[in-house]
C-alpha atoms as a PDB file:
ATOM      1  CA  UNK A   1      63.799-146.891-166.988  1.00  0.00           C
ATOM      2  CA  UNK A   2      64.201-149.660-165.296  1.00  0.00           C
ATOM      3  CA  UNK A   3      60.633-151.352-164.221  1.00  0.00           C
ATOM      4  CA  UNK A   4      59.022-152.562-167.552  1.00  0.00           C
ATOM      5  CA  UNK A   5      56.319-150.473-167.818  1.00  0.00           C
ATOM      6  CA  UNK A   6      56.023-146.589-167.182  1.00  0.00           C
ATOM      7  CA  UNK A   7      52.099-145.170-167.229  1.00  0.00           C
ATOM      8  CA  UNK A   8      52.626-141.570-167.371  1.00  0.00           C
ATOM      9  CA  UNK A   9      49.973-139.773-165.340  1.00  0.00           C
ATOM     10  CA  UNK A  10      50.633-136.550-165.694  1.00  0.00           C
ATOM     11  CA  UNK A  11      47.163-134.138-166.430  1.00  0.00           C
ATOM     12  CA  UNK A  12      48.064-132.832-169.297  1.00  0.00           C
ATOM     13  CA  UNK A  13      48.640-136.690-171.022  1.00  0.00           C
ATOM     14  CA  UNK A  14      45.516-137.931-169.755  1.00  0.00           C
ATOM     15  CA  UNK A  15      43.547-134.798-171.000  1.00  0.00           C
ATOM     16  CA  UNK A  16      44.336-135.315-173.984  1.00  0.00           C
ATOM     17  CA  UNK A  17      44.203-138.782-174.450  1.00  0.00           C
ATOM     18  CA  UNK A  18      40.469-138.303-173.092  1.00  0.00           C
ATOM     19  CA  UNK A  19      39.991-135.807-175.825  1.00  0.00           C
ATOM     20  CA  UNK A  20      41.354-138.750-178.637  1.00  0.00           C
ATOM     21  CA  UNK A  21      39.140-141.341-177.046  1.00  0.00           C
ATOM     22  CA  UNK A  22      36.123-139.193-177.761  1.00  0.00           C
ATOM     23  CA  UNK A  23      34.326-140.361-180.859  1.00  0.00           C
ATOM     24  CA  UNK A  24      33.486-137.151-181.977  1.00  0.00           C
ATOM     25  CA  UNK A  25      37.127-135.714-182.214  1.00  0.00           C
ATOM     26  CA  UNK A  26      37.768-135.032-186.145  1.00  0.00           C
ATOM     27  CA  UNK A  27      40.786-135.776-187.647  1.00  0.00           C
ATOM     28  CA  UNK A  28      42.860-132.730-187.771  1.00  0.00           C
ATOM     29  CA  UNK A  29      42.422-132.237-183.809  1.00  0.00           C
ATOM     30  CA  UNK A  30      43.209-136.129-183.445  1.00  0.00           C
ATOM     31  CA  UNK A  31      46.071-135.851-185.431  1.00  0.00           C
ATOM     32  CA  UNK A  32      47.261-132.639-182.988  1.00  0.00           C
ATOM     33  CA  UNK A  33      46.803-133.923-179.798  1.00  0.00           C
ATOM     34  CA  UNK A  34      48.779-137.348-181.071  1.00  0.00           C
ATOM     35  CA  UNK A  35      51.358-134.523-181.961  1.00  0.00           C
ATOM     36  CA  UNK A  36      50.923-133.034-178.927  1.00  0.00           C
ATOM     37  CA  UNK A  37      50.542-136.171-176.909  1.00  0.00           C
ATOM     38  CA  UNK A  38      54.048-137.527-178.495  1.00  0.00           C
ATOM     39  CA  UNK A  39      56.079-135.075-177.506  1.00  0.00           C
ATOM     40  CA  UNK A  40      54.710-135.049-173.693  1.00  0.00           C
ATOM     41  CA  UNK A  41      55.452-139.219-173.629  1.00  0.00           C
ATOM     42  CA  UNK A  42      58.840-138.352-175.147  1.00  0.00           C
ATOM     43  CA  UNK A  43      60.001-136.544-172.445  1.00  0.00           C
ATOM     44  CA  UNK A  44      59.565-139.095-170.105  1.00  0.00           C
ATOM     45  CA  UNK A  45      61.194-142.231-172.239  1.00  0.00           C
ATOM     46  CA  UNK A  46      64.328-140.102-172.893  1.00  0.00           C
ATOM     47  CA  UNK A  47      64.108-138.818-169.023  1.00  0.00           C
ATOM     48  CA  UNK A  48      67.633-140.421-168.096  1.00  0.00           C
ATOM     49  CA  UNK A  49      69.783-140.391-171.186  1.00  0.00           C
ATOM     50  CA  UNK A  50      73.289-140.623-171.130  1.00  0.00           C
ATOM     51  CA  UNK A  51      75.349-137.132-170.324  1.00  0.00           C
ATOM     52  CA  UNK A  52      78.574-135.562-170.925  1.00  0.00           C
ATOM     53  CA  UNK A  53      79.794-131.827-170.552  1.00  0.00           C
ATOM     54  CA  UNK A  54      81.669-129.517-172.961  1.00  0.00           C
ATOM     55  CA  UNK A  55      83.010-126.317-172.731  1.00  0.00           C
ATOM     56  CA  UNK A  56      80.903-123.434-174.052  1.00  0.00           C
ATOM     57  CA  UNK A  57      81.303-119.816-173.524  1.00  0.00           C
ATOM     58  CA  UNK A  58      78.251-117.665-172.089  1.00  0.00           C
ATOM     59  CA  UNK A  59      78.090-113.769-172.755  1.00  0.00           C
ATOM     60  CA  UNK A  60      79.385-113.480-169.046  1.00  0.00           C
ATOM     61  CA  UNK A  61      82.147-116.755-168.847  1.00  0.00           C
ATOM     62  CA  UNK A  62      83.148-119.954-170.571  1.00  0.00           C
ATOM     63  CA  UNK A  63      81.398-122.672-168.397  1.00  0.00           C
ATOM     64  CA  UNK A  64      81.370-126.751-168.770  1.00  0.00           C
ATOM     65  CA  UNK A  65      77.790-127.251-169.513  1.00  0.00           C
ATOM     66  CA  UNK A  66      75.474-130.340-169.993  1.00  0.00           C
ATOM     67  CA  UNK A  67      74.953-132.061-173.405  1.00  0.00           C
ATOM     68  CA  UNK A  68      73.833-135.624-174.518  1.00  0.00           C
ATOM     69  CA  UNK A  69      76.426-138.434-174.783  1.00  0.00           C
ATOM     70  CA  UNK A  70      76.711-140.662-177.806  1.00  0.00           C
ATOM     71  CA  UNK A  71      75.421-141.145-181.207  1.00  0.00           C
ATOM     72  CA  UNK A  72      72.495-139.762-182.404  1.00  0.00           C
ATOM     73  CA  UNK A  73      69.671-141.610-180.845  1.00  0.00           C
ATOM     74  CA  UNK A  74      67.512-143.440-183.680  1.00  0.00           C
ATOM     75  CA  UNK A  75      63.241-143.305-183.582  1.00  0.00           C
ATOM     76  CA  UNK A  76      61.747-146.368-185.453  1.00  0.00           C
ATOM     77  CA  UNK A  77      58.195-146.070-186.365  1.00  0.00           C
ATOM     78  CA  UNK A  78      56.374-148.953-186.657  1.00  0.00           C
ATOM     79  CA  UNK A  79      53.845-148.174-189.769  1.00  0.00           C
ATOM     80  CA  UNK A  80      51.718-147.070-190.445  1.00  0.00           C
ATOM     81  CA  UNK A  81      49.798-145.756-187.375  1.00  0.00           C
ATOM     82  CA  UNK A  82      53.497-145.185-186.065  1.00  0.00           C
ATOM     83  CA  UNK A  83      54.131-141.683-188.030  1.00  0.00           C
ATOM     84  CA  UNK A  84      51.503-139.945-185.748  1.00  0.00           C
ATOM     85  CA  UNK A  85      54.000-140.152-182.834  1.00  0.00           C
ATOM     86  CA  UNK A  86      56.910-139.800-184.903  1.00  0.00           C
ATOM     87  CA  UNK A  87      55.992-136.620-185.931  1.00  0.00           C
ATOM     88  CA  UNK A  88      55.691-135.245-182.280  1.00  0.00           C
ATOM     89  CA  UNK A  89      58.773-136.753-180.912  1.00  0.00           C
ATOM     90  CA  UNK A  90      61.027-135.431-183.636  1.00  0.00           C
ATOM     91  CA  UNK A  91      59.877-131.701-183.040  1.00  0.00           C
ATOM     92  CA  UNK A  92      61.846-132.315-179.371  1.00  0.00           C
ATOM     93  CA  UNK A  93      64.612-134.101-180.685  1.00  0.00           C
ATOM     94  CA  UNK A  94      64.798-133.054-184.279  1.00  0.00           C
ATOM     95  CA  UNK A  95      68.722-134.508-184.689  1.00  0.00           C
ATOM     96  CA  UNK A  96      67.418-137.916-184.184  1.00  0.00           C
ATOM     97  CA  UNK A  97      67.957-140.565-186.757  1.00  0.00           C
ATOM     98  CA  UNK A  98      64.724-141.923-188.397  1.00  0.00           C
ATOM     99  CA  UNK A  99      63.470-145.412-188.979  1.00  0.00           C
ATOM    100  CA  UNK A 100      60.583-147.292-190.591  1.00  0.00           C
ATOM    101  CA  UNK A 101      59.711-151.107-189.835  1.00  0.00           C
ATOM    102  CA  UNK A 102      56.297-151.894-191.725  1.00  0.00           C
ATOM    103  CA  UNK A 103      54.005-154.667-190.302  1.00  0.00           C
ATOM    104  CA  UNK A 104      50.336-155.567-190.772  1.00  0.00           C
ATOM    105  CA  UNK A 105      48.136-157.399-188.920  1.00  0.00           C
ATOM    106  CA  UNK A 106      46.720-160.381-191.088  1.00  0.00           C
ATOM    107  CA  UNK A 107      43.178-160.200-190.203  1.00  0.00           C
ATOM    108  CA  UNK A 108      41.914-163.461-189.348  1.00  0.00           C
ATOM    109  CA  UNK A 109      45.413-165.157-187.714  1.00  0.00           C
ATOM    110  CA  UNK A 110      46.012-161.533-185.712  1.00  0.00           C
ATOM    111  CA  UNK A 111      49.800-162.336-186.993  1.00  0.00           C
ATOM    112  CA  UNK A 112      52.201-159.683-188.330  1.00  0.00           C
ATOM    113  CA  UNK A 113      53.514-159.834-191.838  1.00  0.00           C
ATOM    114  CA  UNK A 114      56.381-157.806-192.741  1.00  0.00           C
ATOM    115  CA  UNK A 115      56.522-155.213-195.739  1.00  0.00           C
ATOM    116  CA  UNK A 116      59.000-153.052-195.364  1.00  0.00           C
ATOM    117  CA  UNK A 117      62.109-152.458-193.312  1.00  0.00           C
ATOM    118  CA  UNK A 118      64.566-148.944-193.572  1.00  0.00           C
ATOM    119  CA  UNK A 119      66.609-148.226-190.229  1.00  0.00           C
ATOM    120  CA  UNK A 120      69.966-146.286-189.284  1.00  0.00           C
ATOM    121  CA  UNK A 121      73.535-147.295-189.558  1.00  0.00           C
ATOM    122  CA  UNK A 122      74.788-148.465-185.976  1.00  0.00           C
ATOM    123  CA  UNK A 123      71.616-149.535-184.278  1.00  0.00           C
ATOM    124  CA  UNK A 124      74.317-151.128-181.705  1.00  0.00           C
ATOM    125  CA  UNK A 125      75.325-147.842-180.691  1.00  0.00           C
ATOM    126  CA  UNK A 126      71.926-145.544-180.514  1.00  0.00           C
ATOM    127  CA  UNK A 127      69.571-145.830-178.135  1.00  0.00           C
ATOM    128  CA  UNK A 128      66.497-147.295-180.087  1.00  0.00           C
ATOM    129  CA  UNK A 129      63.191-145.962-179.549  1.00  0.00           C
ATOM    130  CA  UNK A 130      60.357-147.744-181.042  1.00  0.00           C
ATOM    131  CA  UNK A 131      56.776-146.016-181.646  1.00  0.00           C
ATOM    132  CA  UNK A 132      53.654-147.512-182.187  1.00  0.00           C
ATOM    133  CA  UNK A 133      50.287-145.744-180.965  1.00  0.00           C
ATOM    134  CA  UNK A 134      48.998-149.282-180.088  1.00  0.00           C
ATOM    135  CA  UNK A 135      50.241-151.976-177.894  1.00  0.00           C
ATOM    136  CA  UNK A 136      47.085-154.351-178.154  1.00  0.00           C
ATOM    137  CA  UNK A 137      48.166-157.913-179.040  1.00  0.00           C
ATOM    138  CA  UNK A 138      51.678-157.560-178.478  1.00  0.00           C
ATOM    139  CA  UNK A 139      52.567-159.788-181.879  1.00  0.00           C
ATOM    140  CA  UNK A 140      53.077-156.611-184.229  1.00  0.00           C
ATOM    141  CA  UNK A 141      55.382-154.748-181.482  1.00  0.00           C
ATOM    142  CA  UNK A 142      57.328-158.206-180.538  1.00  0.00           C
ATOM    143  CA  UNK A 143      58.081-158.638-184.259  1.00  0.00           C
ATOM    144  CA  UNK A 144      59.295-155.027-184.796  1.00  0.00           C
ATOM    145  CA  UNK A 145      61.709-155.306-181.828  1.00  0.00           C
ATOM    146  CA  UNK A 146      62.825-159.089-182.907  1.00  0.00           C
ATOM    147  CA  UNK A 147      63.764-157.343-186.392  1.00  0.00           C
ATOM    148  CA  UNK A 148      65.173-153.866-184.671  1.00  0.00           C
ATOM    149  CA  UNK A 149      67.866-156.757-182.389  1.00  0.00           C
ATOM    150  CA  UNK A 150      68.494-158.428-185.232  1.00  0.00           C
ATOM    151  CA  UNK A 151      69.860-155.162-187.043  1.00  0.00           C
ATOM    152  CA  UNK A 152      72.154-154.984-184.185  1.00  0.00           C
ATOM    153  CA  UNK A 153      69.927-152.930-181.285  1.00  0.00           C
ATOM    154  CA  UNK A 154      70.785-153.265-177.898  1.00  0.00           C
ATOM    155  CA  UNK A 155      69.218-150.638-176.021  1.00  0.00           C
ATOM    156  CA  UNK A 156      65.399-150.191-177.205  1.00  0.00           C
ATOM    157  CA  UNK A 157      62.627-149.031-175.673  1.00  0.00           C
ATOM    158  CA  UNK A 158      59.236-149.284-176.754  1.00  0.00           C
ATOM    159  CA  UNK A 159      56.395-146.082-177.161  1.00  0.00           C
ATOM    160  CA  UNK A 160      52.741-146.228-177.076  1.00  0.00           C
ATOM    161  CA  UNK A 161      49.786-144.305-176.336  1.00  0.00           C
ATOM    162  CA  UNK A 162      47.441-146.821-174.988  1.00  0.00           C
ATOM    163  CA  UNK A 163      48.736-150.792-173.988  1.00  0.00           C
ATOM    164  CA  UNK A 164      46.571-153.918-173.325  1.00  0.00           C
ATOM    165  CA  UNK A 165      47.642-156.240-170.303  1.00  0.00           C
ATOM    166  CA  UNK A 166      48.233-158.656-172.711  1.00  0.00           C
ATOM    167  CA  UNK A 167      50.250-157.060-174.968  1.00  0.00           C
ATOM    168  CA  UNK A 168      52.436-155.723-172.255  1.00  0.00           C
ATOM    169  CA  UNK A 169      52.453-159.658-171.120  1.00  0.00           C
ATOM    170  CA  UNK A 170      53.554-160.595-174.774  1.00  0.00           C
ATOM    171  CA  UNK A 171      55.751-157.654-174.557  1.00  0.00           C
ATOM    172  CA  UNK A 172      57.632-158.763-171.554  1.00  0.00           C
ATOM    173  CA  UNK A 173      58.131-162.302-172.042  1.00  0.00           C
ATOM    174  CA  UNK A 174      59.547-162.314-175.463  1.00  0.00           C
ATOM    175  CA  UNK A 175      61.495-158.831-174.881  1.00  0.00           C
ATOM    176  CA  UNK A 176      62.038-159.040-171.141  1.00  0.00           C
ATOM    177  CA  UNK A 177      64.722-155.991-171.764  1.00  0.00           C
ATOM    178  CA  UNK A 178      62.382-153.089-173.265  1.00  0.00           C
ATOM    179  CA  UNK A 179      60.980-150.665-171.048  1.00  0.00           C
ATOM    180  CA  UNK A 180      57.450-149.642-172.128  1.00  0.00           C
ATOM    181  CA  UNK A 181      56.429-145.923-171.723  1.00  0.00           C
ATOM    182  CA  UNK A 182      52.643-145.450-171.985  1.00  0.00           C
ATOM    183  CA  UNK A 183      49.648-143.111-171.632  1.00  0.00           C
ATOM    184  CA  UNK A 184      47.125-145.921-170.231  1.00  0.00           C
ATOM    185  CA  UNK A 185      47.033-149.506-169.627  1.00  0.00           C
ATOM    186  CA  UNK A 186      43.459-150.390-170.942  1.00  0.00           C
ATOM    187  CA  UNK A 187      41.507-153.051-169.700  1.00  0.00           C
ATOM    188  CA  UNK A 188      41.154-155.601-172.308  1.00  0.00           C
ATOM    189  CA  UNK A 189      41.283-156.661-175.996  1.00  0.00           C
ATOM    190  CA  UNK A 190      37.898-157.613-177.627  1.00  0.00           C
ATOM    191  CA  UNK A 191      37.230-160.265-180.067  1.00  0.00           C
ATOM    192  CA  UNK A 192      38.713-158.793-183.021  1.00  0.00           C
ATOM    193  CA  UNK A 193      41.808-157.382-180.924  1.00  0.00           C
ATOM    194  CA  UNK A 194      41.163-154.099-180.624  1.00  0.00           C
ATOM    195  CA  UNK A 195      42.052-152.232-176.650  1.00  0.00           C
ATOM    196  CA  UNK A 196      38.756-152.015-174.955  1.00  0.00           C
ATOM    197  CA  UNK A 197      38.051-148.582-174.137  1.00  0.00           C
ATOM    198  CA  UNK A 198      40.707-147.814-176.410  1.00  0.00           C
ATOM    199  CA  UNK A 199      39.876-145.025-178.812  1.00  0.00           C
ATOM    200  CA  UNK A 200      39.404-147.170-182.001  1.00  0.00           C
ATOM    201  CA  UNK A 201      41.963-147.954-184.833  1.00  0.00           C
ATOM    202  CA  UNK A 202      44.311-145.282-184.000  1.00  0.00           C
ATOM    203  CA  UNK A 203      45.960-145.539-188.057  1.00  0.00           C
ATOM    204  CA  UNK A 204      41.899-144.763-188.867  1.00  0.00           C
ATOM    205  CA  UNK A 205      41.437-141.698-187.327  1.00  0.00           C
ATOM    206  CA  UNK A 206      44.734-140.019-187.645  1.00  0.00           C
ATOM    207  CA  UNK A 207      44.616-140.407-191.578  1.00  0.00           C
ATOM    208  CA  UNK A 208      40.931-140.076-191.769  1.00  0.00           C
ATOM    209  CA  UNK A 209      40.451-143.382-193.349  1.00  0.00           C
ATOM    210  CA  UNK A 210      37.323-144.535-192.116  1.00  0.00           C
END
């Protein structure tokens, strides 16, 4: 994890992220493949955690076998369009402590305004990761991870499903330190701020609100 942004290529992402760009993908599929999706961009954000060994005895002989180091790693979803990734990345590493930082994008400034805020105990000592379907602007994200350092994280790194090159531009120069791990870097914003292809407001389809 060291460049500052990962685009994981792998078939089976970009399948299904063509099948949640579609228009015509309902809501309960939408909401599976983001499950699906999740848990596929998980594995590659936690690909180099920190190890240790401990000693554990197989039916045939005690060996010293593999295990994560540290605390409990802590997943913050940034609400609400967060959850949908949440939910997928928890089903691979279900002892994970859970977060919530709520921001919403005041329509006409494209500014964040915080709502809520409920994260773990001893942010300094978990790796952090954040989850947000969207990386469009880059204000929303930059926010959650000023509030996340300011609870004490030190080690974040940030989760999306689609980024805009200028998010991942806001991204870098205010939090020069968090990886990004994404599914596609689009090609634009529009107008309003919305990714161009993108696949629409992701919060929208996943809850059916639209």
């Amino acid at each position: 994890m060291t460049d500052h942004l990962t685009i994981v290529d792998h078939p089976l992402v970009q399948h299904k992220l063509t099948l949640m760009r579609d228009q015509t993908t309902s809501t309960a599929v939408f909401r599976q493949l983001l499950r699906e999706i999740s848990q596929l961009l998980a594995y590659e954000i936690t690909r180099n955690l920190p190890m240790t060994t401990q000693t554990i005895d197989t039916p045939l002989q005690p060996m010293e076998a593999p295990v994560l180091e540290g605390k409990k790693l802590a997943l913050i979803s940034i609400l609400r369009a967060g959850n949908g990734l949440l939910d997928g990345v928890l089903e691979l590493i279900p002892s994970a402590r859970v977060g919530f930082v709520g921001l919403y994008r005041d329509e006409v400034t494209l500014q964040p305004v915080q709502y809520y805020f409920k994260v773990p105990e001893n942010l300094e000592d978990r790796l952090v990761i954040a989850v947000d379907p969207m990386l469009a602007t880059g204000n929303s994200s930059a926010a959650a991870i000023d509030l996340l350092k300011n609870a004490g994280a030190t080690n974040i790194r940030f989760l999306c499903l689609l980024a805009a090159p200028e998010g991942v531009a806001r991204m870098k120069e205010a939090h020069p330190d968090v990886p990004i791990v994404t599914a596609s870097l689009d090609e634009k914003l529009n107008e309003k701020g919305y990714i161009v292809p993108g696949l629409g407001d992701a919060g929208d389809r996943m809850f059916g609100t639209k």
